[in-house]
C-alpha atoms as a PDB file:
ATOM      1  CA  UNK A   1     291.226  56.114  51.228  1.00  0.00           C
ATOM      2  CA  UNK A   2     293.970  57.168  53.569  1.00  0.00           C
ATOM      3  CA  UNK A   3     293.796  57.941  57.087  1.00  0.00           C
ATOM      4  CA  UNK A   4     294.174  61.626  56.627  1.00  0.00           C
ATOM      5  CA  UNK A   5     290.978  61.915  54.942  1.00  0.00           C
ATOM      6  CA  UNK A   6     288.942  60.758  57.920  1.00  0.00           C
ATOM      7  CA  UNK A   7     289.276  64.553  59.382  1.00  0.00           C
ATOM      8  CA  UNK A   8     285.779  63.819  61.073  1.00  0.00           C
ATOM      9  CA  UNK A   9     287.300  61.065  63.205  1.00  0.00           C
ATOM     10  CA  UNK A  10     289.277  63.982  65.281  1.00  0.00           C
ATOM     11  CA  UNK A  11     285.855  65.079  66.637  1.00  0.00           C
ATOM     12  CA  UNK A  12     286.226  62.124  69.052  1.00  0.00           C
ATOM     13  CA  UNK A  13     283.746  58.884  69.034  1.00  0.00           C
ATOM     14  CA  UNK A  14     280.473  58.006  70.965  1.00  0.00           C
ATOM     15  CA  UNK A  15     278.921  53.990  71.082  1.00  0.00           C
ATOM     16  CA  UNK A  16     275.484  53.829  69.597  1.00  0.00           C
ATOM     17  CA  UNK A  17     274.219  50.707  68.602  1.00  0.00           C
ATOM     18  CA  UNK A  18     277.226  48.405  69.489  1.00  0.00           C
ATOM     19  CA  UNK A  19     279.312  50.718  66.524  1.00  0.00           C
ATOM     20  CA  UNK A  20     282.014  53.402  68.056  1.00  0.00           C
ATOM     21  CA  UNK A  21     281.159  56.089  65.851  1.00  0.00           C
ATOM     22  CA  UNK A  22     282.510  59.709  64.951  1.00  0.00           C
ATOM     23  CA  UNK A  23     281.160  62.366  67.458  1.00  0.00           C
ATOM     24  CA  UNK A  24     280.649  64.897  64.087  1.00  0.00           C
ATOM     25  CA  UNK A  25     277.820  63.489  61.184  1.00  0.00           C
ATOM     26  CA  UNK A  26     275.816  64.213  58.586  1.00  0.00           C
ATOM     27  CA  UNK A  27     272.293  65.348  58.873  1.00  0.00           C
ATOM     28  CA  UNK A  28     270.663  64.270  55.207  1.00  0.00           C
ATOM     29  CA  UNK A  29     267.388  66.462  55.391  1.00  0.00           C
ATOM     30  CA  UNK A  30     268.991  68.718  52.914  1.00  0.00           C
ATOM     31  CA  UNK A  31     269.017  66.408  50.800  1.00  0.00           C
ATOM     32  CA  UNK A  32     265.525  67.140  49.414  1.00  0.00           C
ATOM     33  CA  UNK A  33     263.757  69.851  47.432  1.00  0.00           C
ATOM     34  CA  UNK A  34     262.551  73.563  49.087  1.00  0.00           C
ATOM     35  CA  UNK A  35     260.554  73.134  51.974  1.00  0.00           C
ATOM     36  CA  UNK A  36     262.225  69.268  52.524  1.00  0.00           C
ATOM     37  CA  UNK A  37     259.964  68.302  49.712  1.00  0.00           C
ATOM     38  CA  UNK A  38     260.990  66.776  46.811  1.00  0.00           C
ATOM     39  CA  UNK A  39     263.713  65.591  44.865  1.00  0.00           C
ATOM     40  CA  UNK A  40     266.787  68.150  45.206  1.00  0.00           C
ATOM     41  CA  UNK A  41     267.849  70.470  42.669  1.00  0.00           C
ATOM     42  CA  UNK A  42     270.678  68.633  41.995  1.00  0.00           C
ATOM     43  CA  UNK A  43     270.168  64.951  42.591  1.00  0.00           C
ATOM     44  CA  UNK A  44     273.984  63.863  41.225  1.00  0.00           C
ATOM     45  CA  UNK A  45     275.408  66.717  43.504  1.00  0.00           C
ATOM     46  CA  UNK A  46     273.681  65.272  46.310  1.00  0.00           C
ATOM     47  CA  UNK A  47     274.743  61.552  46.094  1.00  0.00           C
ATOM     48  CA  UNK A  48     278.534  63.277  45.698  1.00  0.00           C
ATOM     49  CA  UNK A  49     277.858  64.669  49.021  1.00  0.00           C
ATOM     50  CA  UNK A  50     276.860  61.739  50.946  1.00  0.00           C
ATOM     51  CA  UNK A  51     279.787  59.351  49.481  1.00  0.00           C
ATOM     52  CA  UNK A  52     282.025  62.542  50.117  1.00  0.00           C
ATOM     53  CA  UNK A  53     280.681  62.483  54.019  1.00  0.00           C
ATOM     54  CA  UNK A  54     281.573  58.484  54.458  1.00  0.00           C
ATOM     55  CA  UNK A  55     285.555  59.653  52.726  1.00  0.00           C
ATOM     56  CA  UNK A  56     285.470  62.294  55.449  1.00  0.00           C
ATOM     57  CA  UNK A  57     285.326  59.452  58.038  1.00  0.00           C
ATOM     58  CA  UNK A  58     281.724  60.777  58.618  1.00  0.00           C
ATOM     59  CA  UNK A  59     280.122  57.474  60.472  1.00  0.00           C
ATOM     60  CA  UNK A  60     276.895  58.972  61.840  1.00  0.00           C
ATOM     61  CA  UNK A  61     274.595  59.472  59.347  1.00  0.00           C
ATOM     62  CA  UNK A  62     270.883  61.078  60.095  1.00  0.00           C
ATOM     63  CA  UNK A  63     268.043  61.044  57.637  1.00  0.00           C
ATOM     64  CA  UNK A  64     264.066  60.435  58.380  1.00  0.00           C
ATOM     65  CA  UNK A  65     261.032  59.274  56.193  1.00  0.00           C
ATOM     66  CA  UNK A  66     259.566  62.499  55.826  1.00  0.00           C
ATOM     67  CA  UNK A  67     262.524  64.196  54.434  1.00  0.00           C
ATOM     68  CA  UNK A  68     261.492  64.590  50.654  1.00  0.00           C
ATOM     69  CA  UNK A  69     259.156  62.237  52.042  1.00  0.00           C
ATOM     70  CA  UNK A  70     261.206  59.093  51.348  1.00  0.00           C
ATOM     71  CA  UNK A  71     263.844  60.934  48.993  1.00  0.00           C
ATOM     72  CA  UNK A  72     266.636  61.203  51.767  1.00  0.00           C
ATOM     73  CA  UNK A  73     266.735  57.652  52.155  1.00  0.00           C
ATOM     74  CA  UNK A  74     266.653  56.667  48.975  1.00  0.00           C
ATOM     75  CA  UNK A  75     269.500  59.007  48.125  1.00  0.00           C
ATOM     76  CA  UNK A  76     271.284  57.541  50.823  1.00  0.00           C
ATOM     77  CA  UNK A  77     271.085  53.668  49.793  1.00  0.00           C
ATOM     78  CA  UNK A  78     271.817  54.635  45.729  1.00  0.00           C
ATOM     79  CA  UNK A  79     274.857  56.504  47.289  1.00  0.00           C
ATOM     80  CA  UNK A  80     276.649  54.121  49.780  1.00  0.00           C
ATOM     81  CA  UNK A  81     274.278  50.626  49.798  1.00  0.00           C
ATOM     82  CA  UNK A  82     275.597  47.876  50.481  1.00  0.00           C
ATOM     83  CA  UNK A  83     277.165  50.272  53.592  1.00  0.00           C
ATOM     84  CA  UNK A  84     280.438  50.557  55.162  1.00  0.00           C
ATOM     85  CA  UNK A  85     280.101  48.039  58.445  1.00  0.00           C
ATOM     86  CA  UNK A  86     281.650  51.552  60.776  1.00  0.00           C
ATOM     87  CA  UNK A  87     278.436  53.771  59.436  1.00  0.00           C
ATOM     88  CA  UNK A  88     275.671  53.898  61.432  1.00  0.00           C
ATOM     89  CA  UNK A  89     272.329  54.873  59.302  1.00  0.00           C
ATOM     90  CA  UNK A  90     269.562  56.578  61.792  1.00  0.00           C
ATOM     91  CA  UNK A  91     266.147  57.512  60.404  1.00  0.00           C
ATOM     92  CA  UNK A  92     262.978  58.989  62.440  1.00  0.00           C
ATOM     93  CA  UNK A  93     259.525  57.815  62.684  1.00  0.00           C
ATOM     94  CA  UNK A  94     256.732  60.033  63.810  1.00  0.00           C
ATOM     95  CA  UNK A  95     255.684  63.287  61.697  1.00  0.00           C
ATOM     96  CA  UNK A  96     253.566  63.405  58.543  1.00  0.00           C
ATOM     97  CA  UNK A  97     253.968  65.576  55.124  1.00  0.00           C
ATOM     98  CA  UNK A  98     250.827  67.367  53.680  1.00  0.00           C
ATOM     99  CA  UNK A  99     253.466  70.105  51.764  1.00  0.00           C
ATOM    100  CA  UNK A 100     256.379  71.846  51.351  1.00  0.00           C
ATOM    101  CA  UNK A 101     257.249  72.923  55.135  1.00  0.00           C
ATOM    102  CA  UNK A 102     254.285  71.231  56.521  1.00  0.00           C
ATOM    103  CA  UNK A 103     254.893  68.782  59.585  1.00  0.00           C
ATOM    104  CA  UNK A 104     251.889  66.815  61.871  1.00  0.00           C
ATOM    105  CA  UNK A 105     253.137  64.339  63.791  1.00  0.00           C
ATOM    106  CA  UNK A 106     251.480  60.567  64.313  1.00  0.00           C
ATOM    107  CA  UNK A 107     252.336  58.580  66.560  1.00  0.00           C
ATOM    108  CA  UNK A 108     249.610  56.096  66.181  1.00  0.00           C
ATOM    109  CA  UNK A 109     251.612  52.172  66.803  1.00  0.00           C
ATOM    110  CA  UNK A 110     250.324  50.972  63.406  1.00  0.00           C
ATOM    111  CA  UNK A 111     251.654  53.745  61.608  1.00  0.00           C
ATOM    112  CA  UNK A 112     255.162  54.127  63.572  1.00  0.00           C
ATOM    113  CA  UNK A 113     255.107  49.911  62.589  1.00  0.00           C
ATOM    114  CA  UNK A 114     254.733  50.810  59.012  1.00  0.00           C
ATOM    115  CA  UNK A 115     256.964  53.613  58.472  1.00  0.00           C
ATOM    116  CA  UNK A 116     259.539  51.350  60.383  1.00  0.00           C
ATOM    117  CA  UNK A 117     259.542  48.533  57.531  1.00  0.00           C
ATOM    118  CA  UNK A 118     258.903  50.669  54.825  1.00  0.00           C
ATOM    119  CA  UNK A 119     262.326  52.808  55.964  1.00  0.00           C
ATOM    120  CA  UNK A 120     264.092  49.062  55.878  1.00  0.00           C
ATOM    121  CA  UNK A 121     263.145  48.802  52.388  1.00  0.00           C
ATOM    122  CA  UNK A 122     264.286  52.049  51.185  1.00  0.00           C
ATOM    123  CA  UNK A 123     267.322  51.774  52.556  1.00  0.00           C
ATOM    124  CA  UNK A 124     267.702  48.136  51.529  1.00  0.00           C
ATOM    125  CA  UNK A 125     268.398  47.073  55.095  1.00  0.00           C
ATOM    126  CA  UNK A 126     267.028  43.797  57.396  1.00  0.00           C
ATOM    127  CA  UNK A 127     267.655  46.091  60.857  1.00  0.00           C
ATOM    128  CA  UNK A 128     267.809  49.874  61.573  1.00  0.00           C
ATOM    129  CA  UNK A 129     270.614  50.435  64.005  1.00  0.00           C
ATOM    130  CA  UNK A 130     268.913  53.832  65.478  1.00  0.00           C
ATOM    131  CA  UNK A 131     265.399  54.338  64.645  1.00  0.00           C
ATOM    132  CA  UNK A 132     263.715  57.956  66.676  1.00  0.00           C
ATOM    133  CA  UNK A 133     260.088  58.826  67.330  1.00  0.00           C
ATOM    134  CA  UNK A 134     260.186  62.368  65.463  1.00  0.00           C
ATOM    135  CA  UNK A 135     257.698  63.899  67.561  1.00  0.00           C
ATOM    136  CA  UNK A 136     255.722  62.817  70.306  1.00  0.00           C
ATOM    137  CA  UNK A 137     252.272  62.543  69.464  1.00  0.00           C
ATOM    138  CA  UNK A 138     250.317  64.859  72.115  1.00  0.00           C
ATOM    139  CA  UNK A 139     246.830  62.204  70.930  1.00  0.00           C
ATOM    140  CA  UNK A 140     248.522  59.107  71.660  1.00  0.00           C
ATOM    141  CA  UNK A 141     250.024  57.619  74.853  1.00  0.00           C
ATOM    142  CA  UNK A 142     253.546  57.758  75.560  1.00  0.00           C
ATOM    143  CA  UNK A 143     253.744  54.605  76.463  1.00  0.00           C
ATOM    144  CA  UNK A 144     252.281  53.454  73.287  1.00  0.00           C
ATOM    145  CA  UNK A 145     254.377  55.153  70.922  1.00  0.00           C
ATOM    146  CA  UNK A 146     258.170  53.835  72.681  1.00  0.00           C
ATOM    147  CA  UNK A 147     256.095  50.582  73.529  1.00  0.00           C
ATOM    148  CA  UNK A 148     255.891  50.115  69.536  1.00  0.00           C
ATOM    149  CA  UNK A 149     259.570  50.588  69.012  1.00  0.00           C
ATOM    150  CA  UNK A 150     260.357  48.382  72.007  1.00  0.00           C
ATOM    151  CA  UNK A 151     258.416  45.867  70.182  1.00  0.00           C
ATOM    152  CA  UNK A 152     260.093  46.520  67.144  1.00  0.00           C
ATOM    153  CA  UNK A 153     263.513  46.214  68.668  1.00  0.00           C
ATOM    154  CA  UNK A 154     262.596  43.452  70.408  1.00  0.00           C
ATOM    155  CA  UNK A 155     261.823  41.809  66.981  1.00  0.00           C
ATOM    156  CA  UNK A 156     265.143  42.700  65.603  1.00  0.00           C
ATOM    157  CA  UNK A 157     264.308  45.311  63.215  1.00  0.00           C
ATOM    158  CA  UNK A 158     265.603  48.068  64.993  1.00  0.00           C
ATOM    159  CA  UNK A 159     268.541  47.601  67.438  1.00  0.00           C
ATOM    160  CA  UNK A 160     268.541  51.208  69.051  1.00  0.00           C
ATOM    161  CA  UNK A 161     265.396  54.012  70.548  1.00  0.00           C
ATOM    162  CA  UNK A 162     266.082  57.373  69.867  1.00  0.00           C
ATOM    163  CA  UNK A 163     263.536  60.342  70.467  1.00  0.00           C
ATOM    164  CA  UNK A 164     263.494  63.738  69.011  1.00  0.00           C
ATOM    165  CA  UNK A 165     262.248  67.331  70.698  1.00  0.00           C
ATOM    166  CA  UNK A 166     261.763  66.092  73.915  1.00  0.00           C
ATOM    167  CA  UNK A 167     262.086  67.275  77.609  1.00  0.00           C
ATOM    168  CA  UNK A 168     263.889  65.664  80.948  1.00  0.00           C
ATOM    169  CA  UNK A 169     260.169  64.380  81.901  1.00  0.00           C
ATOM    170  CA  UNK A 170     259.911  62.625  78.695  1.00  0.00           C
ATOM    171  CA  UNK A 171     262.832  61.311  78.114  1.00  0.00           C
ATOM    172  CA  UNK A 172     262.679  59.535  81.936  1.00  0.00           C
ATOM    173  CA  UNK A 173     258.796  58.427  81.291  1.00  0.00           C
ATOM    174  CA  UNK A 174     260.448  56.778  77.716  1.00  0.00           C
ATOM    175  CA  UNK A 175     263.213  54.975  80.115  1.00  0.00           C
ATOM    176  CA  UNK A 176     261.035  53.350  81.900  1.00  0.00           C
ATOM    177  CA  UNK A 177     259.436  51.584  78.976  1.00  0.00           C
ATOM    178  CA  UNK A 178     262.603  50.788  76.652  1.00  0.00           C
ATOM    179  CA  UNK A 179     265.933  51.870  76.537  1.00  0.00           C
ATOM    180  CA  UNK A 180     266.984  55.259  75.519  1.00  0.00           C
ATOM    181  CA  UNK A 181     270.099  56.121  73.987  1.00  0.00           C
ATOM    182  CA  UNK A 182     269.801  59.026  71.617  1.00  0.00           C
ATOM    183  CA  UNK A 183     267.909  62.388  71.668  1.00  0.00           C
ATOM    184  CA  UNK A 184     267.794  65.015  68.851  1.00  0.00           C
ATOM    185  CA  UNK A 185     266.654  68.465  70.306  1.00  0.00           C
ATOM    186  CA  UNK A 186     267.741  71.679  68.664  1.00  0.00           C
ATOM    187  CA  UNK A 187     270.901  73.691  70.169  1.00  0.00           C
ATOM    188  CA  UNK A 188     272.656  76.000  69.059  1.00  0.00           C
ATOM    189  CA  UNK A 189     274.408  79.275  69.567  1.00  0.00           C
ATOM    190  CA  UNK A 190     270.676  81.293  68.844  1.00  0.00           C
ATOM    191  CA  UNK A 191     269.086  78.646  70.789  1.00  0.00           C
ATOM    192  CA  UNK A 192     270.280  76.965  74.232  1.00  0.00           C
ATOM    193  CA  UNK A 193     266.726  76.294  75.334  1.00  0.00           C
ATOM    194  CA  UNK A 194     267.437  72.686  75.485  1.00  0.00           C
ATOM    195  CA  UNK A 195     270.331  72.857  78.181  1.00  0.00           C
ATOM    196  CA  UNK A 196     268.694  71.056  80.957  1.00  0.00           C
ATOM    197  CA  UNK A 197     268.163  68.057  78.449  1.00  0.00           C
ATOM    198  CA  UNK A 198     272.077  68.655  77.319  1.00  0.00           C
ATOM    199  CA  UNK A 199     273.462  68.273  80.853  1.00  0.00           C
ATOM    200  CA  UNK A 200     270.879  65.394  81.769  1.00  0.00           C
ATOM    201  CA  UNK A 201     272.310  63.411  78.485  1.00  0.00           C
ATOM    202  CA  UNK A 202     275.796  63.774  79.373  1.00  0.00           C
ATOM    203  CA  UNK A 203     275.256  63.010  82.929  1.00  0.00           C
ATOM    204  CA  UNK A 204     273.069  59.726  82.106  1.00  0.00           C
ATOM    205  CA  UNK A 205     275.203  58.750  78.640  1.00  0.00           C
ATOM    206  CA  UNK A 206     272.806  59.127  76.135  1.00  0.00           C
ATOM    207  CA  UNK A 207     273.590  60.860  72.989  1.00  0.00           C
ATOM    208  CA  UNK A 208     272.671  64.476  72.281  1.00  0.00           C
ATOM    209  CA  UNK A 209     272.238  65.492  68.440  1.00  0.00           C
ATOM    210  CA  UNK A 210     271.926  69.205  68.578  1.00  0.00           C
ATOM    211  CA  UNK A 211     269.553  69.668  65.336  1.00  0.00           C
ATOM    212  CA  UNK A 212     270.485  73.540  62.904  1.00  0.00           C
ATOM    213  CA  UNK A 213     273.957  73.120  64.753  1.00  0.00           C
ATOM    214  CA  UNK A 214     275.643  75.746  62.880  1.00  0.00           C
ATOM    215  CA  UNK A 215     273.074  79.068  63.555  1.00  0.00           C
ATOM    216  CA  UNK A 216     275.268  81.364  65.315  1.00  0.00           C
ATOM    217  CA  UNK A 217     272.977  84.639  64.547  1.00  0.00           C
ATOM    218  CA  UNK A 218     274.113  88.152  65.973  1.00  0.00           C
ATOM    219  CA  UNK A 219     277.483  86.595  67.254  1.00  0.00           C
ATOM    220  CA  UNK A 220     278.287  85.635  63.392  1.00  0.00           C
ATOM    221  CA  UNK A 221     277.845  89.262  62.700  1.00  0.00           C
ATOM    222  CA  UNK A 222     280.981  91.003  61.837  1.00  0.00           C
ATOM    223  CA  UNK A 223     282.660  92.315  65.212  1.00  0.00           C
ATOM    224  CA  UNK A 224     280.529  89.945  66.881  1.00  0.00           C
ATOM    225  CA  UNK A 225     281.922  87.138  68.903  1.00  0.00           C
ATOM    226  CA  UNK A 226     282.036  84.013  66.893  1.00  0.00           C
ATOM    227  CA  UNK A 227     283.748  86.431  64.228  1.00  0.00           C
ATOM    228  CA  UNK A 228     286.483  87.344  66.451  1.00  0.00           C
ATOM    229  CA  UNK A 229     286.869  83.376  67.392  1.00  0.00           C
ATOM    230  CA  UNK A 230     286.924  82.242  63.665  1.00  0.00           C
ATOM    231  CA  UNK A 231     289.273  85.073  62.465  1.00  0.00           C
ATOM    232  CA  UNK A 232     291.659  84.360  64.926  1.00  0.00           C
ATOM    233  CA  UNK A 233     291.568  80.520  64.257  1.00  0.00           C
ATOM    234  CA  UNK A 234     291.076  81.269  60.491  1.00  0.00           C
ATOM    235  CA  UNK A 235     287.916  79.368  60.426  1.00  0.00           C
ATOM    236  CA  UNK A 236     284.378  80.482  59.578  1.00  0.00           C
ATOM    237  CA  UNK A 237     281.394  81.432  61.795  1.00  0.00           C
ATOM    238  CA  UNK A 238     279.829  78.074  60.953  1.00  0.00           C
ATOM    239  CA  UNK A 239     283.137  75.509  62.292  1.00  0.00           C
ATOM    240  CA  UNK A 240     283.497  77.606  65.227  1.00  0.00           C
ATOM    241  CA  UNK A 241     279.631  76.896  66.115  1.00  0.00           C
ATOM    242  CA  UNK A 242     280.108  73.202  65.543  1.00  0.00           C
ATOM    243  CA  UNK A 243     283.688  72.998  67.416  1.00  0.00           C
ATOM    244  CA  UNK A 244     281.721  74.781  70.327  1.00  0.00           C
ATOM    245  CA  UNK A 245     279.121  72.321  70.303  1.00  0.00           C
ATOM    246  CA  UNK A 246     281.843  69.604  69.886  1.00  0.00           C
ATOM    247  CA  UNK A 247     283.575  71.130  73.143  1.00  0.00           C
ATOM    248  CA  UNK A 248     280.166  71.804  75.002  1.00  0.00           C
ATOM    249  CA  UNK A 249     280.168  67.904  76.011  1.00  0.00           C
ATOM    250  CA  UNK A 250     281.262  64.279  75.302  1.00  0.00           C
ATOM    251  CA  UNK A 251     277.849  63.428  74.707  1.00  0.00           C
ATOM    252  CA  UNK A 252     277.250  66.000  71.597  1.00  0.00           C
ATOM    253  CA  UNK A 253     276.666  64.488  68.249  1.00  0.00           C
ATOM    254  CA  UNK A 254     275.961  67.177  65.720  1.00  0.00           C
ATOM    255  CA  UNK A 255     274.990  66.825  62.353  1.00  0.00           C
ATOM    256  CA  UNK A 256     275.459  69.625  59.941  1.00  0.00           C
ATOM    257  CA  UNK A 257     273.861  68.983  56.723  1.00  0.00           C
ATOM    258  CA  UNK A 258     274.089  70.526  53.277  1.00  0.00           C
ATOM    259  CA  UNK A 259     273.527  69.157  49.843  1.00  0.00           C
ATOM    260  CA  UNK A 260     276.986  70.903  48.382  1.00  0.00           C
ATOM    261  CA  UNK A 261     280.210  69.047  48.586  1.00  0.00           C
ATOM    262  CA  UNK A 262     282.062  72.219  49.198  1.00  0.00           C
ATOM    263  CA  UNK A 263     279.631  73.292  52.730  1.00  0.00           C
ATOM    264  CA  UNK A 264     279.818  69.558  53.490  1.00  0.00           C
ATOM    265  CA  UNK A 265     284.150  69.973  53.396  1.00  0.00           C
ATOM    266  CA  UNK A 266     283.832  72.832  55.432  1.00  0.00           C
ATOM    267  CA  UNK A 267     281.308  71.644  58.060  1.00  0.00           C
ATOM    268  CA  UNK A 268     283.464  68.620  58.774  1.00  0.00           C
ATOM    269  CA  UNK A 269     286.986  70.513  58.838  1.00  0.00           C
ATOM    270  CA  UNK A 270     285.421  71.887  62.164  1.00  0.00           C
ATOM    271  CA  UNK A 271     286.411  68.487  63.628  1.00  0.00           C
ATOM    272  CA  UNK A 272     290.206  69.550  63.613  1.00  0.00           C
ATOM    273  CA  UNK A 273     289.254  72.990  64.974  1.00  0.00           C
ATOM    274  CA  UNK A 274     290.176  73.026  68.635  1.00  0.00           C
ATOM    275  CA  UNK A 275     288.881  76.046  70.770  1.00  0.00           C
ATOM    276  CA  UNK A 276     290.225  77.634  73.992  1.00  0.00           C
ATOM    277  CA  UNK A 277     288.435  76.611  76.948  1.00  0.00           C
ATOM    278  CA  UNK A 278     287.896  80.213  77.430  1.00  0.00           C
ATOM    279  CA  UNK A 279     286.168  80.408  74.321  1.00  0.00           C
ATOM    280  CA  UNK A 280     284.377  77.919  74.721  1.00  0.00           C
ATOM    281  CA  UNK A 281     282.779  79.234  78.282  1.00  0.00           C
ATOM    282  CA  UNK A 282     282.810  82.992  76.319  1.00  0.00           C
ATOM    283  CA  UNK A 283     280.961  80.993  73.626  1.00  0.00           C
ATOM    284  CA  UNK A 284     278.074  79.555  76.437  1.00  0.00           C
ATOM    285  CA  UNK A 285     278.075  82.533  78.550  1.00  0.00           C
ATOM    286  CA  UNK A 286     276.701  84.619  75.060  1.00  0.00           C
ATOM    287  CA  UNK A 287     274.572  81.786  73.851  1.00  0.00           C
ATOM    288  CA  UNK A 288     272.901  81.779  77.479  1.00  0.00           C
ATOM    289  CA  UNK A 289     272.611  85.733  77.355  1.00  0.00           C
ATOM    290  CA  UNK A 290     271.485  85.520  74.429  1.00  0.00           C
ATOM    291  CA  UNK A 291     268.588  82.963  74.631  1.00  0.00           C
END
């Protein structure tokens, strides 16, 4: 491998874990069947696409139980176990599968406890360096549910908390109890909703990952915004939406995912894209507008 394969590295880096790793991963929920359920279509294609992310100098890689359920992560350890010491693997915690597209969270401490050891032995590991609570479980006390992965961390078998479509009062109520240093809300250019938590992140350190990164809707269009910014960068829609997230703040970890090698190459050349700063505040004035 030489250096100028690692194109994600020019996305900058970000300390999770103890591990300095690329500000620009890979999300592995595509790496299922329709609805996240199920093996993919193309199982080979997808193990090509997660040893293609690590060549890439990908370092952040983001799965979760339910994705398949339990298919992500096991394509994830038959692709790169035993794993490169720079690549962080983080998995979730927290929602249930009844079906294609169905998602009910449980936060119950038993069951957040189970899925926790049963994620180390899919993806043959003795510590998860970033494990999230997927949802918060509206049934169950807070306190409860981050108490569990204190617990667990304070065990050793997960280093690093992480929570997952969450708001400023959540995030503060989780401080108090352990540790924060990841949350995974969605952003994008269709959906800004989440800037309060954005700017909180960036002010207090914690990692944002910005889940569907790449949506860029209307301003895609042709004529549209983003469209003008990729032509004249001769980029697509989709790396101008992640270099704008990359730009947005120091804090932003996104993680485009894909189960084709060819998407994955393109997501990831958006590391090298740089954008104008006046793009990038043209870019958040029309995401704002258009929220």
């Amino acid at each position: 491998m030489t250096n100028d394969t690692l194109i994600a590295h020019e996305s900058g880096t970000f300390q999770i874990a103890g591990k300095q790793v690329a500000r620009l991963g890979f999300g592995a929920m595509r790496l299922t069947g329709p609805g996240i359920w199920g093996e993919p279509v193309d199982r080979e294609e997808c193990l090509r696409v997660v040893r293609r992310a690590v060549e890439l100098g990908v370092q952040l890689i983001d799965t979760a139980d339910s994705y398949g359920p339990d298919v992500s992560e096991e394509i994830i350890r038959e692709a790169i176990h035993p794993y490169p010491d720079d690549v962080l693997i983080a998995t979730k915690a927290g929602l249930t599968r009844q079906g294609p597209n169905a998602w009910a969270p449980v936060g119950r401490p038993e069951y957040l406890r189970q899925q926790a050891e049963m994620s180390l032995r899919r993806l043959g590991l003795d510590h998860i360096d970033l494990f999230q609570l997927h949802r918060i479980d509206a049934k169950v006390p807070l306190e409860d549910q981050v108490g569990e992965l204190k617990q667990l961390q304070d065990e050793g078998k997960i280093v690093a908390i992480g929570l997952s479509e969450v708001t400023v009062d959540q995030i503060e109520q989780s401080r108090r109890i352990a540790e924060i240093v990841t949350v995974q809300n969605r952003y994008n250019l269709t959906d800004p909703t989440s800037e309060d938590v954005l700017d909180y992140c960036t002010r207090e350190g914690i990692g944002f990952i910005p889940w569907a990164p790449v949506a860029a809707g209307e301003l895609a269009q042709p004529g549209g915004l983003v469209d003008a910014i990729a032509k004249r960068h001769e980029a697509t829609p989709g790396q101008v939406a992640l270099a704008w997230l990359l730009a947005r703040s120091e804090a932003m970890l996104p993680i485009p995912g894909t189960s084709r090698v060819a998407h994955l190459d393109e997501n990831i050349a958006a590391a090298g894209l740089a954008l104008d700063p006046e793009e990038v505040d043209q870019l958040t004035r029309a995401a704002r507008e258009a929220a």
